[in-house]
Protein backbone atom coordinates (compact mmCIF):
# COMPACT_ATOMS: atom_id res chain seq x y z
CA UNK A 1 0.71 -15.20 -1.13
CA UNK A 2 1.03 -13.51 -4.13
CA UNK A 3 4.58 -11.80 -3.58
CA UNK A 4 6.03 -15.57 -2.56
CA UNK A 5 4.68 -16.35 -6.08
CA UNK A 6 6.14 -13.57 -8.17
CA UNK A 7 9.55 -14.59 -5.94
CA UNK A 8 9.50 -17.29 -7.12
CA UNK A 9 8.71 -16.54 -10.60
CA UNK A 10 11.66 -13.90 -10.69
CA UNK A 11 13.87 -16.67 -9.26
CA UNK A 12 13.23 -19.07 -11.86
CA UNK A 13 13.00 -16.28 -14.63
CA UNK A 14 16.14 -14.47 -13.94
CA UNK A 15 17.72 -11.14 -14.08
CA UNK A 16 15.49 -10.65 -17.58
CA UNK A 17 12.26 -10.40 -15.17
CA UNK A 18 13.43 -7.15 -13.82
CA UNK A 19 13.08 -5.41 -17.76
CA UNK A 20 10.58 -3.03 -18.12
CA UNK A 21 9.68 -5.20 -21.24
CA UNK A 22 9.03 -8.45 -19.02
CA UNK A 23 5.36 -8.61 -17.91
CA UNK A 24 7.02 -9.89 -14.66
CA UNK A 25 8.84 -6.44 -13.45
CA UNK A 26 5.09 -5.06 -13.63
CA UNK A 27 3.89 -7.88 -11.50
CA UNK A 28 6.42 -7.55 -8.96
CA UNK A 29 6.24 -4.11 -8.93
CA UNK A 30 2.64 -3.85 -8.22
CA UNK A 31 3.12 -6.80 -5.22
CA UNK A 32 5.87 -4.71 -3.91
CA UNK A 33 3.94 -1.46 -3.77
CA UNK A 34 0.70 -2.95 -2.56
CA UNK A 35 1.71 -2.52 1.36
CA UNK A 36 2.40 1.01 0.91
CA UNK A 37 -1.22 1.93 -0.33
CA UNK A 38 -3.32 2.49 3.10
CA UNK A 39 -5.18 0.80 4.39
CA UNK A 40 -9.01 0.09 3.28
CA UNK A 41 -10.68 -1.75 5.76
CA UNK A 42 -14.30 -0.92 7.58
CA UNK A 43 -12.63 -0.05 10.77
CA UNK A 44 -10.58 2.83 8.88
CA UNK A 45 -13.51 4.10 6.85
CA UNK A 46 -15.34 4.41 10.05
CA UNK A 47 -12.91 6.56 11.75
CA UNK A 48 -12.45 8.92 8.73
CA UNK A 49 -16.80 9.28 8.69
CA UNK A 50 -16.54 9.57 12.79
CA UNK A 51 -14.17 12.38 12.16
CA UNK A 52 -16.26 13.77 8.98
CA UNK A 53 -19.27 14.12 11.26
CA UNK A 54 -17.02 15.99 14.26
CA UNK A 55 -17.50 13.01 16.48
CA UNK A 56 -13.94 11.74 15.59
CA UNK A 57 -10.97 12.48 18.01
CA UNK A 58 -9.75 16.13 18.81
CA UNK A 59 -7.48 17.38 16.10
CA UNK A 60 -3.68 17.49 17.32
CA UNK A 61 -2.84 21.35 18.52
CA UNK A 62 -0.83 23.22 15.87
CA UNK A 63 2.38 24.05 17.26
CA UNK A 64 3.06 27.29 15.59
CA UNK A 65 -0.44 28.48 17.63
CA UNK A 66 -0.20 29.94 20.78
C-alpha cells in the first residue's frame, strides 16, 4: 500500500521527486528498500531461538571438511 502511494506521488511530482533535496526520494527510497530487510515475524524468531538452544536443524556440512 504504501509503495502504490509514493508511485503515485512520484508520478504526479515528477522527475524533481527523485532529488536528494525532495522529501519524496527519501520516501521512496525507504518503500523500495523495505523488502530487502528480513524478515521479522514470530515464526522466524522462533527458528533462530530453536537453533540458539541446539534444538534447531543440523548445521549444513562445511565443504572444505573432510
Amino acid at each position: 500500500m504504501a509503495g502504490d502511494v509514493v508511485d503515485v506521488a512520484v508520478q504526479v511530482v515528477g522527475a524533481s521527486s527523485v532529488s536528494r533535496r525532495h522529501e519524496l526520494e527519501r520516501l521512496y527510497r525507504d518503500v523500495r528498500t523495505g523488502s530487502l530487510h528480513p524478515p521479522n515475524t514470530d515464526a522466524v524468531l522462533e527458528a533462530i531461538g530453536a537453533v540458539a538452544l541446539g534444538q534447531g536443524p543440523e548445521p549444513a556440512p562445511d565443504p572444505d571438511e573432510e
